[in-house]
Protein backbone atom coordinates (compact mmCIF):
# COMPACT_ATOMS: atom_id res chain seq x y z
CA UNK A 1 -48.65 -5.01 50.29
CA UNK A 2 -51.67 -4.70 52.48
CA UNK A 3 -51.54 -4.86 56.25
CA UNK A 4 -52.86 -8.09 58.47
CA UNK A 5 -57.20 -7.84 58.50
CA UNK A 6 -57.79 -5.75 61.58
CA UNK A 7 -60.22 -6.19 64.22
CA UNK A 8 -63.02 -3.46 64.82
CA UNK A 9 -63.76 -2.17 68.06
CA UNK A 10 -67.10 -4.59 68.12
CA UNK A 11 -70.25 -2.88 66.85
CA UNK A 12 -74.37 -3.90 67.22
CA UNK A 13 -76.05 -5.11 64.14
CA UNK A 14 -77.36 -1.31 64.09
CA UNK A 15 -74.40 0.31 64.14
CA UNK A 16 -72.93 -1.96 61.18
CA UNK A 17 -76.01 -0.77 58.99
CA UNK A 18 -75.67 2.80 60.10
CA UNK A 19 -72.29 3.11 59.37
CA UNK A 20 -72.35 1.50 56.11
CA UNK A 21 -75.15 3.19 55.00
CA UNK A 22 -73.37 6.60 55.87
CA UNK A 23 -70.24 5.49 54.02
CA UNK A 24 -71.60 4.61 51.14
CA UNK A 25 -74.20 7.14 50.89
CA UNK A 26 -71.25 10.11 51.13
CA UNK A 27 -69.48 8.32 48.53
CA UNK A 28 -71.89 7.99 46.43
CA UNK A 29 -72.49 12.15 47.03
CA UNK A 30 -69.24 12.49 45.98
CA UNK A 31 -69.30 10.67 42.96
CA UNK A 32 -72.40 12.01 41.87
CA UNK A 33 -70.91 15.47 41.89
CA UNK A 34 -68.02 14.42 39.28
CA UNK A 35 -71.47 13.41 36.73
CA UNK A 36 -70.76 15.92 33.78
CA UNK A 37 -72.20 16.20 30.31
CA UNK A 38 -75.12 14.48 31.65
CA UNK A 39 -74.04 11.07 31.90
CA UNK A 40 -71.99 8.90 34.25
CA UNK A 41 -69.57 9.80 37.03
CA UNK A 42 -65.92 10.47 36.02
CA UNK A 43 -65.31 9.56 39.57
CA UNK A 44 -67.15 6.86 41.51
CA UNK A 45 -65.49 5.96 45.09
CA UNK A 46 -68.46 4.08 46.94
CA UNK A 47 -67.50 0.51 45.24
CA UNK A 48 -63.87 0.56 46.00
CA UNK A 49 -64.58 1.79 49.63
CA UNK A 50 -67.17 -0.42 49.72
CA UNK A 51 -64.58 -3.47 48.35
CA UNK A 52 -62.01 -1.95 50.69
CA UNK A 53 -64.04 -2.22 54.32
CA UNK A 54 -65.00 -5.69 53.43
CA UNK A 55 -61.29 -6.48 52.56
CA UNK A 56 -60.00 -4.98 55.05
CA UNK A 57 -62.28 -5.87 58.15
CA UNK A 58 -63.75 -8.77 57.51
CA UNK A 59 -65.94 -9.12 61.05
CA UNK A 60 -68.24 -6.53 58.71
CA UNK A 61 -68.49 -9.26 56.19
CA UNK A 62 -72.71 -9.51 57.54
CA UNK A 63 -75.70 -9.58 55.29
CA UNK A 64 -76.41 -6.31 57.47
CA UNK A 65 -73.29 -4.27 56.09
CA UNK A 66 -74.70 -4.93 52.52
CA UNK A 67 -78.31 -4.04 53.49
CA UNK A 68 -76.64 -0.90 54.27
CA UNK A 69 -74.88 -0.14 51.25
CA UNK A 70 -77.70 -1.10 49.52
CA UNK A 71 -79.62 1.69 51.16
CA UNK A 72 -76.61 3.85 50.88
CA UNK A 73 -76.36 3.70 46.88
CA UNK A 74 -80.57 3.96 46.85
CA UNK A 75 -80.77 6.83 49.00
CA UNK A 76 -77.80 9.11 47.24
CA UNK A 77 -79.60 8.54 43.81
CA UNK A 78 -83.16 9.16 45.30
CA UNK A 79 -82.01 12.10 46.04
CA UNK A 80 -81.07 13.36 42.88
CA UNK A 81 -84.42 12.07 41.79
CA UNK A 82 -83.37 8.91 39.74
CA UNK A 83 -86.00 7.17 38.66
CA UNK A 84 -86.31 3.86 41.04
CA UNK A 85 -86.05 0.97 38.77
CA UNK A 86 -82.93 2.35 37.09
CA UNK A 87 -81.77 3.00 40.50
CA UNK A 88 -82.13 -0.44 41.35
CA UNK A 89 -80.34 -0.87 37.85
CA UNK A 90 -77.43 1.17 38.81
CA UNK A 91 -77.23 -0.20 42.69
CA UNK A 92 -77.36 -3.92 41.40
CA UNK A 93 -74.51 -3.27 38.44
CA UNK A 94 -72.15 -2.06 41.52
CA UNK A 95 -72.84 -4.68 43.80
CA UNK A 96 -71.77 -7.09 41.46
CA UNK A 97 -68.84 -5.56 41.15
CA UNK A 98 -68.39 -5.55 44.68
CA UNK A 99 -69.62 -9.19 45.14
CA UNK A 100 -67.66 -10.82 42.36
CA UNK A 101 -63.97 -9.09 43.50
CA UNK A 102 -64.80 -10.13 47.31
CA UNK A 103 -65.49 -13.43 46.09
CA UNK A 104 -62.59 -14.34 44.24
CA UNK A 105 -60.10 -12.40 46.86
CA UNK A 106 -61.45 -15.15 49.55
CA UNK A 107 -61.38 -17.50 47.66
CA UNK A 108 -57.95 -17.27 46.33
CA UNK A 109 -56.58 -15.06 49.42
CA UNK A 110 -54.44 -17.91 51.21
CA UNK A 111 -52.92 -19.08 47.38
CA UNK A 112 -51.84 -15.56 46.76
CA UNK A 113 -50.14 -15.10 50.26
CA UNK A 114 -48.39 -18.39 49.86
CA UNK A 115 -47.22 -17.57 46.09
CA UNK A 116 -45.72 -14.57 46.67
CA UNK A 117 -46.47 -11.37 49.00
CA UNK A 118 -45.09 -9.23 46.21
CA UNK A 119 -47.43 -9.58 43.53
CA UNK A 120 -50.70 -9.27 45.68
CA UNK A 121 -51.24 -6.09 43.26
CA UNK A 122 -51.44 -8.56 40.43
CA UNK A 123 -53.61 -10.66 41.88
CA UNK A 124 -56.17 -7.66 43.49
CA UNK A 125 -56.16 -6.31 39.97
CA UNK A 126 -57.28 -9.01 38.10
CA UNK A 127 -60.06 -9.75 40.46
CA UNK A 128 -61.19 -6.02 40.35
CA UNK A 129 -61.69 -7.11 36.67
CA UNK A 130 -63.81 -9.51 36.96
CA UNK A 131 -65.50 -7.73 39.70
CA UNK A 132 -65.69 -5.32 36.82
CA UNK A 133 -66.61 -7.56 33.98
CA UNK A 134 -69.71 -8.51 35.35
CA UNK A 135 -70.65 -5.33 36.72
CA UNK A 136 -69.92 -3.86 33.59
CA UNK A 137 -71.70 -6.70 31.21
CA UNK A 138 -74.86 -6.01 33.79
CA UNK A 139 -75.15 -2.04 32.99
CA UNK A 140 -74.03 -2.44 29.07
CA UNK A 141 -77.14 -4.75 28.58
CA UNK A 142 -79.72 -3.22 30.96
CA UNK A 143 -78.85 0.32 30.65
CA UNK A 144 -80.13 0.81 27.46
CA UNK A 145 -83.74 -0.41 28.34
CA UNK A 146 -84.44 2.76 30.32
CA UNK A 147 -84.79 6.54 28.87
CA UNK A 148 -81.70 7.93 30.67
CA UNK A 149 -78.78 9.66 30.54
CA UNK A 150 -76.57 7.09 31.46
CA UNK A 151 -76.63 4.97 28.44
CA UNK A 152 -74.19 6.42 26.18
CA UNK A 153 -75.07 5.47 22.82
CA UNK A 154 -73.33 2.14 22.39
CA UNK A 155 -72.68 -1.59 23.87
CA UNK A 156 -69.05 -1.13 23.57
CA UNK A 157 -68.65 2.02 24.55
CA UNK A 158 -70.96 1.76 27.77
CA UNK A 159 -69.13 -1.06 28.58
CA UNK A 160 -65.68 0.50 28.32
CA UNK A 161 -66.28 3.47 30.42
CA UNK A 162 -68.39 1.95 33.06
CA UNK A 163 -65.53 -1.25 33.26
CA UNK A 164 -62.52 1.81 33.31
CA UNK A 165 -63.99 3.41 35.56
CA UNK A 166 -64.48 0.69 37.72
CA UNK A 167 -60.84 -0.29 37.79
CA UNK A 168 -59.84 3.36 37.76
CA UNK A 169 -61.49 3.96 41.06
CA UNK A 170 -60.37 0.84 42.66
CA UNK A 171 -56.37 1.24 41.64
CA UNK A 172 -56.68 4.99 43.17
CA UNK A 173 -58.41 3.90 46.35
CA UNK A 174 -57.50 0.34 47.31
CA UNK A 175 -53.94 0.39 47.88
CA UNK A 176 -54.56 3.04 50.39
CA UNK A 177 -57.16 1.29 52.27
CA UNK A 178 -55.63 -2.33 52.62
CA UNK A 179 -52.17 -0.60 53.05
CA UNK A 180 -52.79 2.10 55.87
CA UNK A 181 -51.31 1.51 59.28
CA UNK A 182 -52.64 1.90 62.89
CA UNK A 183 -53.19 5.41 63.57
CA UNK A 184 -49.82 5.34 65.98
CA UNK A 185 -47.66 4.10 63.30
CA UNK A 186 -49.22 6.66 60.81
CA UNK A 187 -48.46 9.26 63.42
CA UNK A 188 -44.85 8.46 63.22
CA UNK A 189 -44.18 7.80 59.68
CA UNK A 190 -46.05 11.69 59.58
CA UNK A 191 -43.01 12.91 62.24
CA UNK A 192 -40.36 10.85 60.28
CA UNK A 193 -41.54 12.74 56.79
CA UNK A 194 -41.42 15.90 58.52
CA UNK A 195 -38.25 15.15 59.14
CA UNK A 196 -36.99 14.05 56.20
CA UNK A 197 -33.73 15.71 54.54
CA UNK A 198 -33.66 16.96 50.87
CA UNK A 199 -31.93 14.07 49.45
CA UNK A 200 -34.78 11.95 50.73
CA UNK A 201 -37.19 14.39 49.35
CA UNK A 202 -35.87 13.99 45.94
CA UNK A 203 -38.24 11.10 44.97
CA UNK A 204 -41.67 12.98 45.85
CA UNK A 205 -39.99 16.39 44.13
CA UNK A 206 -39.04 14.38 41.13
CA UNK A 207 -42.98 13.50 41.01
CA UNK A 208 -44.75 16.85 41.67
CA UNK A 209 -41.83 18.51 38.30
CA UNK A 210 -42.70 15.32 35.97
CA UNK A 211 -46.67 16.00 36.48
CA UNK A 212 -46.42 20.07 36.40
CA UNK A 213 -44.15 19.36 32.88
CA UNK A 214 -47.06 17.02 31.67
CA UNK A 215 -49.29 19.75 33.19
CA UNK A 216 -48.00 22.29 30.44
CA UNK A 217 -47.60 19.66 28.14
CA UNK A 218 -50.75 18.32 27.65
CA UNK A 219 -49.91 15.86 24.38
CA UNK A 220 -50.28 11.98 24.73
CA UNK A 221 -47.45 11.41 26.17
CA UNK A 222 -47.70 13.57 29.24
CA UNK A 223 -49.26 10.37 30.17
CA UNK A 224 -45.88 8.97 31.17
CA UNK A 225 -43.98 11.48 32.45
CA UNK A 226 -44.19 10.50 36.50
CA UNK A 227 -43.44 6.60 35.96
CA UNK A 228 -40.26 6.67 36.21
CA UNK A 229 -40.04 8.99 39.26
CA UNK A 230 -43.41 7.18 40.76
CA UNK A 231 -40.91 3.88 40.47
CA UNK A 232 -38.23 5.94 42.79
CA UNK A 233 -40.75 6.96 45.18
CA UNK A 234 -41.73 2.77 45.16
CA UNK A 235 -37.71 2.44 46.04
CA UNK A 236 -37.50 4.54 48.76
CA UNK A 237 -40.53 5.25 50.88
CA UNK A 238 -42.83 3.29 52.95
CA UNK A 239 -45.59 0.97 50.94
CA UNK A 240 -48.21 3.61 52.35
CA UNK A 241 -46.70 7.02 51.29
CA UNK A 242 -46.36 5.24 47.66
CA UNK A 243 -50.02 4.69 47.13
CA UNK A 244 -51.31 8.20 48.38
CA UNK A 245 -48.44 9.79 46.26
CA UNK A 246 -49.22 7.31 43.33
CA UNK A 247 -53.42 7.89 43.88
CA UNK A 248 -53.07 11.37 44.16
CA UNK A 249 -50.34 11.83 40.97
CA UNK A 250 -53.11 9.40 38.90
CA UNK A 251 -55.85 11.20 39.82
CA UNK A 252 -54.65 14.26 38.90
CA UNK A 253 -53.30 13.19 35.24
CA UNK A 254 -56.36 11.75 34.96
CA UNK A 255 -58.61 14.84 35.48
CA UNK A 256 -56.31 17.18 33.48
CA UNK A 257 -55.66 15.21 30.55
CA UNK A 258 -59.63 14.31 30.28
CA UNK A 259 -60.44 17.94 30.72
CA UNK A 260 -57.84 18.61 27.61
CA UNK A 261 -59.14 16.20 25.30
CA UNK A 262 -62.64 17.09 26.53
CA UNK A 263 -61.90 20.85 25.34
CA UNK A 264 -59.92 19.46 22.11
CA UNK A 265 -61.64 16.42 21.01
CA UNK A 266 -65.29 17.09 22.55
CA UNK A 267 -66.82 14.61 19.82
CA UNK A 268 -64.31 11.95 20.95
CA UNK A 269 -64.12 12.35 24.59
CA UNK A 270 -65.79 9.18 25.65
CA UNK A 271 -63.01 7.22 23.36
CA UNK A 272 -60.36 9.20 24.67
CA UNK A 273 -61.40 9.18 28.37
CA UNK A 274 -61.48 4.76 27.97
CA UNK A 275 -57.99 4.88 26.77
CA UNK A 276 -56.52 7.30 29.04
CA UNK A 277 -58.01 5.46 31.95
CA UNK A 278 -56.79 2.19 30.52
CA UNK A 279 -53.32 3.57 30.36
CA UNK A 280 -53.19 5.23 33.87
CA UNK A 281 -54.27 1.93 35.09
CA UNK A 282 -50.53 0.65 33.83
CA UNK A 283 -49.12 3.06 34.70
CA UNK A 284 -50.53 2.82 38.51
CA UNK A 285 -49.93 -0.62 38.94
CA UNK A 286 -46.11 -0.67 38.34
CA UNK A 287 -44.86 1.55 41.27
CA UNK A 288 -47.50 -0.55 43.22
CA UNK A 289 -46.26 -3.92 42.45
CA UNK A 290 -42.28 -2.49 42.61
CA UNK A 291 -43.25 -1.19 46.16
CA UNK A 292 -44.87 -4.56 47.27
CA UNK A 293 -41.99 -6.65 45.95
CA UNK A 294 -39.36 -4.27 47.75
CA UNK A 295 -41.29 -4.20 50.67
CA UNK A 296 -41.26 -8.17 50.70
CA UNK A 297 -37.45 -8.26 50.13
CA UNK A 298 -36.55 -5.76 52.84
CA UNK A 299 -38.76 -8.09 55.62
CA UNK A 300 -36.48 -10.57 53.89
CA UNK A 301 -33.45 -9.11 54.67
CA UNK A 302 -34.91 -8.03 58.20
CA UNK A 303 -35.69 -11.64 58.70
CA UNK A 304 -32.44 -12.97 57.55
CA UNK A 305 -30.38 -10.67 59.22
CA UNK A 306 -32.86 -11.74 62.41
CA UNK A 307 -31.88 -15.46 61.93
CA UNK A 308 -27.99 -14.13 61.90
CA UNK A 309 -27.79 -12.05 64.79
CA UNK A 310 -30.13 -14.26 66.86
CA UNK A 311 -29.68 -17.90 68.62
CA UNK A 312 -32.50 -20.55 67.02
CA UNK A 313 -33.27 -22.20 70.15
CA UNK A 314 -33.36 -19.27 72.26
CA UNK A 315 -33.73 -16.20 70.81
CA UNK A 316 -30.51 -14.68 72.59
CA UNK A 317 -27.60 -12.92 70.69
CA UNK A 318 -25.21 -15.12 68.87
CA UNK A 319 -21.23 -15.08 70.50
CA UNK A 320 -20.89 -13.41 67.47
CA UNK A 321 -23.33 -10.16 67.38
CA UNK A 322 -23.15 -10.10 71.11
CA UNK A 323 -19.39 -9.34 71.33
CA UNK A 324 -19.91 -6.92 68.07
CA UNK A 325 -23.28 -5.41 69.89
CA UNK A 326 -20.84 -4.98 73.46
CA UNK A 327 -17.86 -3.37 71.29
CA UNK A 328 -20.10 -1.09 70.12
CA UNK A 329 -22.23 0.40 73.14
CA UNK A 330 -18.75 0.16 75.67
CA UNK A 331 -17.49 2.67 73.20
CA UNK A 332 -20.27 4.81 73.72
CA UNK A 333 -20.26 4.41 77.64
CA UNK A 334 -16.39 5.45 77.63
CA UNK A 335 -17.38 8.21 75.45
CA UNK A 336 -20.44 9.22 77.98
CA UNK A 337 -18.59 8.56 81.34
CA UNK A 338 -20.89 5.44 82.12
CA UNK A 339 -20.23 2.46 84.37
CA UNK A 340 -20.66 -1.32 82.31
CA UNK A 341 -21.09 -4.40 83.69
CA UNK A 342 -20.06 -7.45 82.11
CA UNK A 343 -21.52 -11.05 83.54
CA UNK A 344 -20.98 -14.76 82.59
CA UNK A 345 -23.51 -17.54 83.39
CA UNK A 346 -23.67 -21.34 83.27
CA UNK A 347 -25.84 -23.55 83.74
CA UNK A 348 -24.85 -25.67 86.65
CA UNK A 349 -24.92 -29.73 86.05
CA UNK A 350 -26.32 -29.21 82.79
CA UNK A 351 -24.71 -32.87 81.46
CA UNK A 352 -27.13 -34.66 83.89
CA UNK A 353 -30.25 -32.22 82.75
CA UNK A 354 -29.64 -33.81 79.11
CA UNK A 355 -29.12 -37.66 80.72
CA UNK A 356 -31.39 -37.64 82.92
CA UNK A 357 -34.39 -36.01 80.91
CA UNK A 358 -32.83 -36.05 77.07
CA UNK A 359 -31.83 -33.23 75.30
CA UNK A 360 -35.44 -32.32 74.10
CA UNK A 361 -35.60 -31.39 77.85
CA UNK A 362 -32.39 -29.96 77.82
CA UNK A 363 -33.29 -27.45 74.89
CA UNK A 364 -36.68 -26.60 77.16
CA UNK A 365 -34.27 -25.98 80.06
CA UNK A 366 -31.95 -23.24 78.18
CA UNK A 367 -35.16 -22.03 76.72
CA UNK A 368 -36.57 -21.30 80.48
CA UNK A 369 -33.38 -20.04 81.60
CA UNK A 370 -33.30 -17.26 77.84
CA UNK A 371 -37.02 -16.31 79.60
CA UNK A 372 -36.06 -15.97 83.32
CA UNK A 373 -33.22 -14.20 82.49
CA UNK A 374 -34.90 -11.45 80.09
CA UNK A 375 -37.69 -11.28 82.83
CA UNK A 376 -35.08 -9.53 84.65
CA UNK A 377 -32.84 -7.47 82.43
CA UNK A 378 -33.97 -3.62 81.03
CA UNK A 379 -34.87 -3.15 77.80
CA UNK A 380 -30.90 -2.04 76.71
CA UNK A 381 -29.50 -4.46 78.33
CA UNK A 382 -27.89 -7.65 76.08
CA UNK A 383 -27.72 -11.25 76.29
CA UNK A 384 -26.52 -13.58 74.09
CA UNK A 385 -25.65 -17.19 74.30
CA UNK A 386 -21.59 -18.32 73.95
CA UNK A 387 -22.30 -21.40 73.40
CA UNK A 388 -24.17 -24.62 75.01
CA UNK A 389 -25.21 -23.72 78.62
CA UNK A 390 -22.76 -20.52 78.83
CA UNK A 391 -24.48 -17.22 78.59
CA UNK A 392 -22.94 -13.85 78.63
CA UNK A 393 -24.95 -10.23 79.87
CA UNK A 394 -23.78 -6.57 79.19
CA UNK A 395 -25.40 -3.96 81.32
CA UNK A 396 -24.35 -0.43 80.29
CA UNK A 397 -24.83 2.62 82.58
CA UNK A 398 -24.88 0.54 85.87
CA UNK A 399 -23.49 0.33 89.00
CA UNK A 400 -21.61 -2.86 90.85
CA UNK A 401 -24.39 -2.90 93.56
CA UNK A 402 -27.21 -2.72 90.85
CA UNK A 403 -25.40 -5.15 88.68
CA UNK A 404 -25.19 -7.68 91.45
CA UNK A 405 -28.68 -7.08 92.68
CA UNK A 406 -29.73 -8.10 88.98
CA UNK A 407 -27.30 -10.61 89.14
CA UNK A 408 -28.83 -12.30 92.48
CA UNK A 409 -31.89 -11.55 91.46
CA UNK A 410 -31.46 -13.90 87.99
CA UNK A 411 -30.08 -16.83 90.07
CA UNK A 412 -32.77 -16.73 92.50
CA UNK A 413 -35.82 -16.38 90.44
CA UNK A 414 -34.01 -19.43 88.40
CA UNK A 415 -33.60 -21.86 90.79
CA UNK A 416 -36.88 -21.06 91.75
CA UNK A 417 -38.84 -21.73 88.43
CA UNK A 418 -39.66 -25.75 87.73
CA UNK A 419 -39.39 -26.79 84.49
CA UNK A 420 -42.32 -29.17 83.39
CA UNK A 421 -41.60 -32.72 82.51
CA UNK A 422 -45.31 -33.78 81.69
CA UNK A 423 -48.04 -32.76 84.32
CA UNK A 424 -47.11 -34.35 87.71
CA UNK A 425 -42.81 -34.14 87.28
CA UNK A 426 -41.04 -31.40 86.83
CA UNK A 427 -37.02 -30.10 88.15
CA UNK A 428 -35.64 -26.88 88.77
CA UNK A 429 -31.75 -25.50 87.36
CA UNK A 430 -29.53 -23.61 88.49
CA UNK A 431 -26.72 -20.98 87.63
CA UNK A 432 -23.28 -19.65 88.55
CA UNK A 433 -22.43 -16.57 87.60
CA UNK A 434 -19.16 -14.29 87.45
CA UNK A 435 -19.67 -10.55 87.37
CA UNK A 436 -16.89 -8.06 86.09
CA UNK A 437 -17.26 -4.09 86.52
CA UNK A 438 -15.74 -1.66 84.45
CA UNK A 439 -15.93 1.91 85.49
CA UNK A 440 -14.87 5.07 83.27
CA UNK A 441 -11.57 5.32 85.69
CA UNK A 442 -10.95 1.82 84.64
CA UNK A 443 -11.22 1.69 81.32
CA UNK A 444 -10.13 -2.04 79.91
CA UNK A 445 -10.77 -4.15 76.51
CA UNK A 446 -13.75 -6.25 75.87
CA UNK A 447 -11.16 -9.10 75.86
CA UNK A 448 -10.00 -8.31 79.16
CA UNK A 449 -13.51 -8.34 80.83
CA UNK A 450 -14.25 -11.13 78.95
CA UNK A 451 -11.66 -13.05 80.96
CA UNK A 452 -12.17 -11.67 84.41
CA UNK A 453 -15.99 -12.32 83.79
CA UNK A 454 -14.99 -15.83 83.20
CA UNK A 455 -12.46 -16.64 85.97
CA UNK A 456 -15.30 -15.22 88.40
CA UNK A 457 -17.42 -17.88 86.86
CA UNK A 458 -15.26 -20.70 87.12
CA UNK A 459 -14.34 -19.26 90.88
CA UNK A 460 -18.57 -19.64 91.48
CA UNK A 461 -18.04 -23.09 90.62
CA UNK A 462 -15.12 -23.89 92.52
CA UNK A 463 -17.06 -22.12 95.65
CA UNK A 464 -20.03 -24.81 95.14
CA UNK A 465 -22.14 -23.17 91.99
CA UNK A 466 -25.51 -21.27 92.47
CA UNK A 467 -23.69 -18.27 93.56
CA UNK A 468 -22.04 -15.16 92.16
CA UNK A 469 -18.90 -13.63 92.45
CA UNK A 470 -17.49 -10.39 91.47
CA UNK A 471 -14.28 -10.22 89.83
CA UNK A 472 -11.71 -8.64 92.14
């Protein structure tokens, strides 16, 4: 599941073409260097990275960033003294690639997210093969025109490893990219690994032992070994650690069971290397999708269990998960000693708010008071709504003079805050409130400061409302 497009820190025309050109051009160094037997590389990463930037960032989606690549790809194979109309050849087959698997992702982008979020995997891999289908149709039919080293002997077969190779590279590379969070959030997920206890290693363990058994293996079906423990790694860890552990396990099958059949089967290693690629690209794309799809169910849940725990109109606690949340924490500030405040607040009048102005104006009135209210409170403090205009606060590790100084300080700011009827009318609210304090000497139920909370209330609005009182 790939993270929201992010926004680049914003960069001159210039600096786009510099920095693509230097992307791609290392890339393309790096691919060059896996060229063996004197034909094409077994690893080519500029495309994918390439595909991935655009994806990814798409403020670099400029005629400038492509110039660049362009002179990236050129440049690398200049270099290695390539002769310049087959580089052109070779630059223009993976720019189509490119091109085509760009196209179709924004094109199709907003059907896939409103389909399902689980099965964008799916979706990325079949435009990858058309991105590869023409790119792959392009070099098949033009390769063979020049003298080189590239052309491997046959249509189909120069078609098979150039298309492999293309979706190869981007299955390895691609999930990384679109998936990788801010540099903060990678930070901690790093700290929370490190932390990590054995049982929670298991997954990534149960990896590394399937691919050293395949490693000593080295039959067909060595192939295999890691799915089912790539799967468990989908189950448990973050959508990020599953494609590095999943591009890294590939990667590495890949290499050693090519270099096998290379050593084995050296008249057959082009056939073999197509259908070994062509299998690790299954094999890749099932922990991918199963860590999408449970990544999509557990925002589910997280959403759900949101919508639960939280009031629709206002965002507040529930009566519900407020009282659970309060049972909880006043445990833990017996436990610790601490001193917890418990207040009860009502919207004064709040029957003539809703015939005066309508309930639409009613619901903007509670919705102002949820605001003013949280404007006010610290960050562990709760608040949850009981019900109509009656809202309840728990403030844990307080004092009774800090508790009504947040308490004054609520009614105050609220009666001082106008609540828009259209742009010349507006009226103000205001609130009673009943404050209870129980210290670790005093020691009482929930249900007990429940009800002193509340008679202080109702004692506010016997005194004339817009006030608060402590419960004695």
């Amino acid at each position: 599941m790939p993270q929201s497009t992010v926004a680049l820190k914003p960069l001159s025309l210039f600096q786009l073409f510099l920095l693509f050109t230097a992307v791609i051009f290392c890339c393309c160094l790096l691919g060059i260097a896996t060229r063996h037997l004197t034909f094409l590389a077994s690893f080519w990463p500029a495309n994918s990275v390439l595909l991935g930037l655009l994806i990814r960032f798409p403020q670099t989606r400029h005629p400038i960033s492509f110039i660049g690549a362009i002179v990236g790809y050129l440049l690398a194979d200049t270099l290695q003294d390539t002769p310049f109309l087959l580089n052109v050849c070779l630059t223009t087959a993976n720019l189509l690639y490119v091109l085509t698997a760009l196209a179709l992702y924004i094109r199709f982008n907003t059907l896939i997210r409103s389909i399902h979020h689980g099965y964008f995997y799916l979706f990325l891999f079949s435009f990858c093969c058309m991105g590869g289908l023409s790119s792959s149709l392009f070099a098949a039919i033009t390769l063979p025109f020049f003298n080189t080293k590239f052309a491997l002997g046959s249509f189909v077969t120069d078609f098979g490893y150039w298309f492999t190779a293309e979706i190869q590279n981007a299955l390895l590379l691609l999930p990384a990219m679109l998936s990788a969070p801010a540099l903060a959030e990678l930070r901690q997920q790093f700290k929370a690994f490190k932390t990590q206890t054995i049982q929670e290693i298991l997954p990534l363990f149960a990896v590394i032992l399937s691919i050293a058994i395949g490693y000593y293996d080295a039959g067909p079906g060595s192939l295999l070994y890691p799915i089912a423990a790539l799967i468990w790694c989908a189950l448990r860890y973050q959508h990020f650690s599953v494609a590095i552990i999943t591009a890294i396990s590939c990667a590495f099958i890949i290499y050693h069971v090519s270099q096998s059949y290379l050593l084995l089967y050296p008249d057959q290693y082009l056939h073999n290397t197509i259908s070994i690629r062509i299998g690790l690209i299954m094999m890749t794309i099932a922990p991918l999708t199963v860590s999408s799809i449970n990544l999509v169910r557990s925002k589910l849940i997280q959403e759900l269990q949101h919508t639960i725990a939280h009031d629709e109109l206002t965002s507040s606690l529930t009566r519900r998960q407020f009282l659970q949340s309060v049972q909880l924490i006043q445990q833990q500030a017996t436990q610790q000693g601490q001193t917890t405040a418990f207040l009860m607040l009502d919207v004064d009048h709040f029957k003539q708010v809703n015939d005066s102005y309508g309930h639409q104006m009613g619901d903007r009135a509670l919705q102002s008071c949820v605001q003013t209210i949280q404007a006010q409170l610290r960050p562990n403090d709760l608040l949850g709504r009981l019900g109509g205009e009656e809202f309840a606060i728990f403030m844990a590790d307080t004092s009774l003079e800090a508790a009504y100084a947040c308490a004054e300080q609520i009614r105050q700011h609220m009666s001082q805050t106008a609540i828009s009827i259209d742009q010349q009318r507006h009226f103000f609210i205001q609130l009673s409130i009943g404050l209870c304090i129980c210290t670790p000497e005093n020691h009482q139920p929930i249900e007990h400061l429940f009800k002193q909370a509340d008679d202080a209330l109702y004692q506010a609005k016997r005194q004339g409302r817009n006030q608060v009182v402590i419960s004695t």
